[in-house]
PDB file of N, CA and C in Angstrom:
ATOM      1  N   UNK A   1       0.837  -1.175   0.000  1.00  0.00           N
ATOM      2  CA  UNK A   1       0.000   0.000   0.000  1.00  0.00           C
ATOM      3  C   UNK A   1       0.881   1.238   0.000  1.00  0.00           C
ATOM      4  N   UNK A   2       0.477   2.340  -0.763  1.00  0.00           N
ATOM      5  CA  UNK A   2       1.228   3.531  -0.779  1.00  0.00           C
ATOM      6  C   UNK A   2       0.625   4.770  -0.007  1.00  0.00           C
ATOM      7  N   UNK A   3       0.810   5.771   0.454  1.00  0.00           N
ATOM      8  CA  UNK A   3      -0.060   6.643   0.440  1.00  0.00           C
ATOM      9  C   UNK A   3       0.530   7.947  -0.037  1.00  0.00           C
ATOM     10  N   UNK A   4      -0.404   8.599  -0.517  1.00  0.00           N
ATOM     11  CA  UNK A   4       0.314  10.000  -1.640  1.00  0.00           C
ATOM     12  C   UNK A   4       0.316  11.293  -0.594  1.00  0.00           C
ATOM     13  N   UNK A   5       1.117  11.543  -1.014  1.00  0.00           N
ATOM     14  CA  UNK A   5       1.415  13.071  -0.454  1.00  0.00           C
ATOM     15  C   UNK A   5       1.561  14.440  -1.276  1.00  0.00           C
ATOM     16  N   UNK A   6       0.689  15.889  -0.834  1.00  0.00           N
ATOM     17  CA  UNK A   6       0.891  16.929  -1.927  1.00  0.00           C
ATOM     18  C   UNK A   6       1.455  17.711  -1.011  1.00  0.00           C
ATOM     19  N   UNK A   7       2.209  18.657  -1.881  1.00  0.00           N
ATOM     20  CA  UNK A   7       2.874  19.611  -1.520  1.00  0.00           C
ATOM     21  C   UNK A   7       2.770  21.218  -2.210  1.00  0.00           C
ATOM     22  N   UNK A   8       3.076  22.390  -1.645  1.00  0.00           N
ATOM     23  CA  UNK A   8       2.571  23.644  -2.020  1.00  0.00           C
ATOM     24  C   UNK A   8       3.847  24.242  -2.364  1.00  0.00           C
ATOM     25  N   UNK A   9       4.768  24.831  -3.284  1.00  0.00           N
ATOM     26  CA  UNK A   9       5.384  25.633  -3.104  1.00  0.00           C
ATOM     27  C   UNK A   9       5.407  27.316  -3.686  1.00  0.00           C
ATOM     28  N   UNK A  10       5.980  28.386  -3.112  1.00  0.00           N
ATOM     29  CA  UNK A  10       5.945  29.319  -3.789  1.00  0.00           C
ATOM     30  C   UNK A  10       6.106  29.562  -5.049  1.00  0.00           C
ATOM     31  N   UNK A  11       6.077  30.526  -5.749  1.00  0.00           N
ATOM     32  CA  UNK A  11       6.865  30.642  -7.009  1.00  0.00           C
ATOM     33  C   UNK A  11       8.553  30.648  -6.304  1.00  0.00           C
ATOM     34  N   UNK A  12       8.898  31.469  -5.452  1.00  0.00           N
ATOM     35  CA  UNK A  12      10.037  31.662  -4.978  1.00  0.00           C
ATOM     36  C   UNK A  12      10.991  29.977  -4.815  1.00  0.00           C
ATOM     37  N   UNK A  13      10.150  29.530  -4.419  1.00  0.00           N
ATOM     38  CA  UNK A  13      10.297  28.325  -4.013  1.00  0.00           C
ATOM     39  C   UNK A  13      10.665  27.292  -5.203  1.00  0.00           C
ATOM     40  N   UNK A  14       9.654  27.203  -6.116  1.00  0.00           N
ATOM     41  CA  UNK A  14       9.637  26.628  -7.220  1.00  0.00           C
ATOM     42  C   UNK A  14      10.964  27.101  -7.882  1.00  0.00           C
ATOM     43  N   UNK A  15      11.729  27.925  -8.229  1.00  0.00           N
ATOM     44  CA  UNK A  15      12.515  28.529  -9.017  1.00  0.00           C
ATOM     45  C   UNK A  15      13.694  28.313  -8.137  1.00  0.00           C
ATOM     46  N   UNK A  16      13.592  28.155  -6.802  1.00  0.00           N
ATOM     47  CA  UNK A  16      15.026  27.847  -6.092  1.00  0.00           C
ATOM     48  C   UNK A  16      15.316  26.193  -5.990  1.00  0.00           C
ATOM     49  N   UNK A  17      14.525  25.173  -6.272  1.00  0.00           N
ATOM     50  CA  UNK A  17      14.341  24.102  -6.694  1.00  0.00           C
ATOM     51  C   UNK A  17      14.468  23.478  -7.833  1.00  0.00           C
ATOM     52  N   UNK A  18      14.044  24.493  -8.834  1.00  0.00           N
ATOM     53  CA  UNK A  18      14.428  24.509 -10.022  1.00  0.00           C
ATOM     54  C   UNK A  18      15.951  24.230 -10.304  1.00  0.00           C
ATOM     55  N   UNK A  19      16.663  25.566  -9.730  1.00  0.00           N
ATOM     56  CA  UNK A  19      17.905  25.523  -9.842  1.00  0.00           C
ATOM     57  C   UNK A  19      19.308  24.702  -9.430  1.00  0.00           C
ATOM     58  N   UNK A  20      18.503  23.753  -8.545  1.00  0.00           N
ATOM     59  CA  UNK A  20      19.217  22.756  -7.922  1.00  0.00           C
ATOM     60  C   UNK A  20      18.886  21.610  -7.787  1.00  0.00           C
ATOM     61  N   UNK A  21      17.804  21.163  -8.659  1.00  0.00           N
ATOM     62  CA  UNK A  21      17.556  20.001  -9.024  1.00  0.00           C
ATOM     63  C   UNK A  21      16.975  19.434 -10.384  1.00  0.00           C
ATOM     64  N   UNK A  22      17.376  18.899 -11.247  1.00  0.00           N
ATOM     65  CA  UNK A  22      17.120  18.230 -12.378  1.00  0.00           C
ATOM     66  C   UNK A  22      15.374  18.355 -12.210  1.00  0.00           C
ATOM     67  N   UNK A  23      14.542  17.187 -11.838  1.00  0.00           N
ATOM     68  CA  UNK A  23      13.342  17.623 -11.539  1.00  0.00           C
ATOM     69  C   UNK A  23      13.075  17.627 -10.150  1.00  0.00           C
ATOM     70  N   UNK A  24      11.965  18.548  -9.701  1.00  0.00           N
ATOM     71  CA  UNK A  24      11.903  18.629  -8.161  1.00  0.00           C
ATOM     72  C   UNK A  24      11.281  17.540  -8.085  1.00  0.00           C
ATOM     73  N   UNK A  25      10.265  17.027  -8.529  1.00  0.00           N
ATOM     74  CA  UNK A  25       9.116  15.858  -8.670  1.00  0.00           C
ATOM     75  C   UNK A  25       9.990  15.023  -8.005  1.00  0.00           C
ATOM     76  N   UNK A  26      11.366  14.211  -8.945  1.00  0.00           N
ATOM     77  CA  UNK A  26      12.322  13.505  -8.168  1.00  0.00           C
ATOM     78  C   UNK A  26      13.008  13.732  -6.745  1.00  0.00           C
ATOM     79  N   UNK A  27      13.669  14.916  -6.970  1.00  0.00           N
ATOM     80  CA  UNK A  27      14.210  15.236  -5.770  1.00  0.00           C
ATOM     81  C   UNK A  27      13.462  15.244  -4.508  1.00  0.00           C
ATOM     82  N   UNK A  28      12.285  15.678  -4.298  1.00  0.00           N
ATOM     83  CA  UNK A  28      11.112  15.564  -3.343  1.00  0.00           C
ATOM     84  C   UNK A  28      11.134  13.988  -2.415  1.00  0.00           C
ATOM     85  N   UNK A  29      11.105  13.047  -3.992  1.00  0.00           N
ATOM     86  CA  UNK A  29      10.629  11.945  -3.384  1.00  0.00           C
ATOM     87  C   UNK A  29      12.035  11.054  -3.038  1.00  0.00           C
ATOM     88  N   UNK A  30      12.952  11.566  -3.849  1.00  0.00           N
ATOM     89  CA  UNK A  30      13.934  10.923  -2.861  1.00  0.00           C
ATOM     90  C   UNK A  30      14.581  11.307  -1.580  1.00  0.00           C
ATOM     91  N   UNK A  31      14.174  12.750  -1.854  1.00  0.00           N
ATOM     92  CA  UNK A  31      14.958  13.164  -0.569  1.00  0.00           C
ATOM     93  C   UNK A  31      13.791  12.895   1.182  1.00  0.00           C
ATOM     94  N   UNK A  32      12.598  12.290   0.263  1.00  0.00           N
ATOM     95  CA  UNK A  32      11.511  11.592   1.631  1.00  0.00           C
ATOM     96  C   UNK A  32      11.892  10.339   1.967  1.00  0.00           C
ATOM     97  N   UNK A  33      11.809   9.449   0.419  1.00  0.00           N
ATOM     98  CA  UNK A  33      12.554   8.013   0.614  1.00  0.00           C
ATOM     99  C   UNK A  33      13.801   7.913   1.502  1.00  0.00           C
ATOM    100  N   UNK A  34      14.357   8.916   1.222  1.00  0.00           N
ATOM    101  CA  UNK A  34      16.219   8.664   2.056  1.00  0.00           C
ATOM    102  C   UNK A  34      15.870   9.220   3.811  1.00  0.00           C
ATOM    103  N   UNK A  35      15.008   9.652   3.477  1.00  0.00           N
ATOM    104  CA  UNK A  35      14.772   9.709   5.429  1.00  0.00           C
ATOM    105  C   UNK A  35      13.564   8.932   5.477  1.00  0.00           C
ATOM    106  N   UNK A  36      13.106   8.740   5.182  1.00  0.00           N
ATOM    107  CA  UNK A  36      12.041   7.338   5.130  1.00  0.00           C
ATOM    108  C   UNK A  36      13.030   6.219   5.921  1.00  0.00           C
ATOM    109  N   UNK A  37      13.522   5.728   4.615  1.00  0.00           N
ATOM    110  CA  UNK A  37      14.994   4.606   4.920  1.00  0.00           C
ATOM    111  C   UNK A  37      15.649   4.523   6.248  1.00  0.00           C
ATOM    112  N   UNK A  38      16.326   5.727   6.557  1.00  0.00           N
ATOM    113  CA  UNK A  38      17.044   5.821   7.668  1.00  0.00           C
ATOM    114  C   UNK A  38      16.210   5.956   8.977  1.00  0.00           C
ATOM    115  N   UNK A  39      14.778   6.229   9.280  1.00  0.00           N
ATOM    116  CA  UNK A  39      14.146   6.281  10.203  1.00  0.00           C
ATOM    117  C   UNK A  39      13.801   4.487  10.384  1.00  0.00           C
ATOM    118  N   UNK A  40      13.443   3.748   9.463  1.00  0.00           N
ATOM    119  CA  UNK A  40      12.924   2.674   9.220  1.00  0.00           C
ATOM    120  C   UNK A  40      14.542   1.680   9.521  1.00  0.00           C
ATOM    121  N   UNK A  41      15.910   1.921   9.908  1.00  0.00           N
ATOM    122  CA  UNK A  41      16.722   1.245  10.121  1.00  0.00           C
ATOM    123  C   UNK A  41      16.953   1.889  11.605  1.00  0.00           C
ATOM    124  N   UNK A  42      16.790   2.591  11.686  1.00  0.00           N
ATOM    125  CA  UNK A  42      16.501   3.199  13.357  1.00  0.00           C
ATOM    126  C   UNK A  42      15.581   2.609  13.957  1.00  0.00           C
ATOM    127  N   UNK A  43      14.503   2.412  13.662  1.00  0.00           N
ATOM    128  CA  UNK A  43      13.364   1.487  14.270  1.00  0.00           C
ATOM    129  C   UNK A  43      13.764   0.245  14.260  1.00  0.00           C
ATOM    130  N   UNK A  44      14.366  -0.867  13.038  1.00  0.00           N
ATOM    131  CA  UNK A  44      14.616  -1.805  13.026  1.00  0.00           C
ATOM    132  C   UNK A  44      15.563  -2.393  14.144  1.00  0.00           C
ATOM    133  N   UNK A  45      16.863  -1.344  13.766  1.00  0.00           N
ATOM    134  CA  UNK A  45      17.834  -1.411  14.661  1.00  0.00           C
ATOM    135  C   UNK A  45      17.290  -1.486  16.575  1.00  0.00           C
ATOM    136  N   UNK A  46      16.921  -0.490  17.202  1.00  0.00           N
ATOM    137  CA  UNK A  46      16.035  -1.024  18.417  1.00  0.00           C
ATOM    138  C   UNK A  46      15.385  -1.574  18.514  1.00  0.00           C
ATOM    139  N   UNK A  47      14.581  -2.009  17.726  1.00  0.00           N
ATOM    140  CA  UNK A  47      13.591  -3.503  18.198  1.00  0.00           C
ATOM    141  C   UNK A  47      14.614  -4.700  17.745  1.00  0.00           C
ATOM    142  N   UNK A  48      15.278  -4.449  16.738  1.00  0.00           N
ATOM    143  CA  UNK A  48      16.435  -6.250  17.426  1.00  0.00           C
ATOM    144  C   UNK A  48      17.077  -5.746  18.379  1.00  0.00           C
ATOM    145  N   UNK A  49      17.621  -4.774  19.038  1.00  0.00           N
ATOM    146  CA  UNK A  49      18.056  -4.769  20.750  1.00  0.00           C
ATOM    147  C   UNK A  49      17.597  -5.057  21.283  1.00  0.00           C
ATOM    148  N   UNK A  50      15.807  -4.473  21.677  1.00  0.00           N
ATOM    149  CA  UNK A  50      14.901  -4.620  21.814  1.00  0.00           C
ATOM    150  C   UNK A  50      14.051  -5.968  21.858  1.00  0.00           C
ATOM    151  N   UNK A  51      13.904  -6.959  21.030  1.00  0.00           N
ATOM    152  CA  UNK A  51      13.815  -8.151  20.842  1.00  0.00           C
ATOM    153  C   UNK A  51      15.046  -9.299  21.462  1.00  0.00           C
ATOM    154  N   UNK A  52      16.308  -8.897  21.391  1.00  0.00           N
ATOM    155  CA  UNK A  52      17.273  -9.506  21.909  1.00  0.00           C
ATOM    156  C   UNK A  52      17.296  -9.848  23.499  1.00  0.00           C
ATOM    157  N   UNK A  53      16.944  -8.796  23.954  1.00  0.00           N
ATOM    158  CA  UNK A  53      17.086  -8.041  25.411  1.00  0.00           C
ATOM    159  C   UNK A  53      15.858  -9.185  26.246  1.00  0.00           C
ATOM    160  N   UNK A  54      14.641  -9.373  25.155  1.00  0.00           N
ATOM    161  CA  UNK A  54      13.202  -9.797  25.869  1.00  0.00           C
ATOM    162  C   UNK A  54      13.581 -11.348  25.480  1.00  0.00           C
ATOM    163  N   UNK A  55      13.600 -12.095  26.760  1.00  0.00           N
ATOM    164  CA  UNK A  55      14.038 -13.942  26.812  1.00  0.00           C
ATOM    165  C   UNK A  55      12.791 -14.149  26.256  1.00  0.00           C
ATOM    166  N   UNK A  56      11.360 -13.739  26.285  1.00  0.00           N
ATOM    167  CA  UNK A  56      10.601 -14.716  25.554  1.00  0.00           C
ATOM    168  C   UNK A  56      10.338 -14.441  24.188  1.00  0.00           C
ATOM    169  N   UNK A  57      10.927 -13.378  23.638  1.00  0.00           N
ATOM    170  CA  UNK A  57      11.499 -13.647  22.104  1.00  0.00           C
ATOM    171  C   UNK A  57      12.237 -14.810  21.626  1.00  0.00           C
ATOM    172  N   UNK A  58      11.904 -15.566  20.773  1.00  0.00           N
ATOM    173  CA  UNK A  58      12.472 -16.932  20.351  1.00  0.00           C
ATOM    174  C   UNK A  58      13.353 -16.980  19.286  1.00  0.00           C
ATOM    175  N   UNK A  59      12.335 -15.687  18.694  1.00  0.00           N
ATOM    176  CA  UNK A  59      12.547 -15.663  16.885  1.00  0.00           C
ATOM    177  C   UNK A  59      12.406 -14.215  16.522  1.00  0.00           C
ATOM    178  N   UNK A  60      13.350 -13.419  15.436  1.00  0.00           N
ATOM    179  CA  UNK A  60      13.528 -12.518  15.206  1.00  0.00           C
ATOM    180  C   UNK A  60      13.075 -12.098  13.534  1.00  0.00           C
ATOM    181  N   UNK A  61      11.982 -11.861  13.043  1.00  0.00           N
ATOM    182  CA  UNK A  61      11.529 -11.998  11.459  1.00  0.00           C
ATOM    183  C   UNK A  61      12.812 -11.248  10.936  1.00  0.00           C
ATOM    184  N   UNK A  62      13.629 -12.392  10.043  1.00  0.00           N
ATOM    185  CA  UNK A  62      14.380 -12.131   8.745  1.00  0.00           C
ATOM    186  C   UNK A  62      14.169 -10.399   7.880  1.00  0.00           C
ATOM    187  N   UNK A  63      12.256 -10.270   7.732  1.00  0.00           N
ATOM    188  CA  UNK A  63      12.256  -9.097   6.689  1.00  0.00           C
ATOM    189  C   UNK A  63      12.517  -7.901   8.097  1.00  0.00           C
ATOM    190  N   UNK A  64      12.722  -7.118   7.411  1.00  0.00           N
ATOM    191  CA  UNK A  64      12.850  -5.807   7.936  1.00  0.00           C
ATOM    192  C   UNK A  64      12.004  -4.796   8.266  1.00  0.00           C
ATOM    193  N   UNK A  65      11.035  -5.058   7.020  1.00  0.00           N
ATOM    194  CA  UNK A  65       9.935  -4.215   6.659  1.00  0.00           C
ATOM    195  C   UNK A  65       8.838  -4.947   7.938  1.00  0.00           C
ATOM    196  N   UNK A  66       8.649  -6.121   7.662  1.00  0.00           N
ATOM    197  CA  UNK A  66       7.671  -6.774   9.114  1.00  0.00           C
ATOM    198  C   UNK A  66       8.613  -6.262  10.385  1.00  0.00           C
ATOM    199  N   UNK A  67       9.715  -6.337  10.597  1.00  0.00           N
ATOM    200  CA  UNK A  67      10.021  -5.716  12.421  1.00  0.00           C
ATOM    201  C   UNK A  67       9.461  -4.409  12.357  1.00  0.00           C
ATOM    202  N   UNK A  68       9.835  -3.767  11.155  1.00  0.00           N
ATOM    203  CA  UNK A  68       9.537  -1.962  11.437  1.00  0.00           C
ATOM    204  C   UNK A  68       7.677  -2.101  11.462  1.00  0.00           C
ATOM    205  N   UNK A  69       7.061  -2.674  10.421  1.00  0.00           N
ATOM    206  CA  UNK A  69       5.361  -2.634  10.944  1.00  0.00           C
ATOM    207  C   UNK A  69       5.031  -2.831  11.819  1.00  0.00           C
ATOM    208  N   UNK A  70       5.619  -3.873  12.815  1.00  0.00           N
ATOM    209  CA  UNK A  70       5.241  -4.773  13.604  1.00  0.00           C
ATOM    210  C   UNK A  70       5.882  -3.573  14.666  1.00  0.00           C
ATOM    211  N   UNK A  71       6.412  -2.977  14.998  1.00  0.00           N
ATOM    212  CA  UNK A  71       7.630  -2.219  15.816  1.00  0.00           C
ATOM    213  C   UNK A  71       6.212  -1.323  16.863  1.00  0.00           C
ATOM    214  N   UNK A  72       6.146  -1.490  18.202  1.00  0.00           N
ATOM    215  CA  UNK A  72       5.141  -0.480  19.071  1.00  0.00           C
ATOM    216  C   UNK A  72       5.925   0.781  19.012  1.00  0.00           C
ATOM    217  N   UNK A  73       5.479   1.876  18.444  1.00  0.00           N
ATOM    218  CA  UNK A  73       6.322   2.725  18.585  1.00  0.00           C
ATOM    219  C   UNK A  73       5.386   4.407  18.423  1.00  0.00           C
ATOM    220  N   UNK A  74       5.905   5.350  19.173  1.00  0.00           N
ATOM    221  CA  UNK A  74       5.082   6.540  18.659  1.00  0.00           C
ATOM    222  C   UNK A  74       5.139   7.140  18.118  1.00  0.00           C
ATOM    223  N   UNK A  75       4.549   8.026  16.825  1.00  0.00           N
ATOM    224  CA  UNK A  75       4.822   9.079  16.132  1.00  0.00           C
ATOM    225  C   UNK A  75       5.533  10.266  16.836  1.00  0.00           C
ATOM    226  N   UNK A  76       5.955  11.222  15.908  1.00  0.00           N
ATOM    227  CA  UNK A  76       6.518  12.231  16.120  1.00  0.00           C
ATOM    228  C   UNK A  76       5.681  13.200  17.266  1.00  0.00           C
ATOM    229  N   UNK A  77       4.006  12.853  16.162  1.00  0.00           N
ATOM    230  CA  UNK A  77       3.205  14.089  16.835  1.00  0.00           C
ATOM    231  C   UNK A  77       3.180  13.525  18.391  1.00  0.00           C
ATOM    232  N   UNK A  78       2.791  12.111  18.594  1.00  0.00           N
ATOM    233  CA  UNK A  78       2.333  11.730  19.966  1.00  0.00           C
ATOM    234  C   UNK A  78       3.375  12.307  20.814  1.00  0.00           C
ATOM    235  N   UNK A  79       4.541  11.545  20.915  1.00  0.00           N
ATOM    236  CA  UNK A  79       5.413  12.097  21.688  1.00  0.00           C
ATOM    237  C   UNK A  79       5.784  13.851  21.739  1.00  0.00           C
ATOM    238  N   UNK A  80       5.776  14.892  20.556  1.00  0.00           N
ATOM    239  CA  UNK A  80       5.532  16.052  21.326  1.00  0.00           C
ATOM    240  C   UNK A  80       4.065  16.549  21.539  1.00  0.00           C
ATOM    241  N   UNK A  81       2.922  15.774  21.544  1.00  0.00           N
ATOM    242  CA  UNK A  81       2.046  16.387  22.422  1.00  0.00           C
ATOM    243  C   UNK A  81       2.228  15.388  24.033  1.00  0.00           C
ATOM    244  N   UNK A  82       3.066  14.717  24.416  1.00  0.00           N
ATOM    245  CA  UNK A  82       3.301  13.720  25.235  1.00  0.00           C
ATOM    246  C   UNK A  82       4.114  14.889  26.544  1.00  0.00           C
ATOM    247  N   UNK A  83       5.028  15.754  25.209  1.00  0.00           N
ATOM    248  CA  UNK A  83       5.943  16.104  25.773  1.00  0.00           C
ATOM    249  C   UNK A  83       5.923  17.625  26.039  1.00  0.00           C
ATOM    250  N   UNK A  84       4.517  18.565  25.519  1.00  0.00           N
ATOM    251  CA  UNK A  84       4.377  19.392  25.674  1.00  0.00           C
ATOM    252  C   UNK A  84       2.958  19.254  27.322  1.00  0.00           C
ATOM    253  N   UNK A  85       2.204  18.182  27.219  1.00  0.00           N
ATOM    254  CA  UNK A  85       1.387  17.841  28.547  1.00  0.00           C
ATOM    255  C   UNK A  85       2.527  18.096  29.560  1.00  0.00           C
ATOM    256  N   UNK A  86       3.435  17.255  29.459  1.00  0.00           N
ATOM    257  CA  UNK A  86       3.732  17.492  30.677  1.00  0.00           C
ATOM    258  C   UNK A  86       4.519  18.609  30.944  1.00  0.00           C
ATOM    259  N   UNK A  87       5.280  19.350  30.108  1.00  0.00           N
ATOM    260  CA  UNK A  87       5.791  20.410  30.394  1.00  0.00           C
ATOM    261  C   UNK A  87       4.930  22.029  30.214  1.00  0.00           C
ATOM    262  N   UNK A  88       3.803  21.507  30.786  1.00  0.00           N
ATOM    263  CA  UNK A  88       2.716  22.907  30.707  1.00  0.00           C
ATOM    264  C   UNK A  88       2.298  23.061  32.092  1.00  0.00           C
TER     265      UNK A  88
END
């Protein structure tokens, strides 16, 4: 499953994008994919610590993509509204 994402930019914007990237269309989506990636080996990476650490873990799934779905974990937003409760 995918889900799409839009985006707004200025003219200002558009034309400084322009100038530093072949197409922005591309650049956009790789430069989401490449922190996509690296958040998704950050997650992976602590839940096999994470999984290692817990004795009634037996078995550790091979794919990557199932630890990171499978991974309990909170969004960005939860944790700073987590983190603005308590510091109010």
């Amino acid at each position: 499953m995918a889900t799409n994402y839009t985006i707004s930019l200025t003219d200002t914007q558009k034309k400084a994008m322009e100038h530093i990237a072949y197409s922005v269309q591309d650049w956009i989506e790789d430069a989401v994919a490449s922190r996509a990636s690296e958040a998704a080996e950050e997650i992976y990476n602590a839940e096999v610590i994470r999984m290692n650490a817990d004795a009634s873990i037996t078995t550790i799934p091979a794919d990557k993509d199932e630890v990171v779905l499978a991974a309990n974990i909170k969004s960005a937003k939860t944790r700073h509204e987590e983190f603005l409760a308590e510091n109010s």
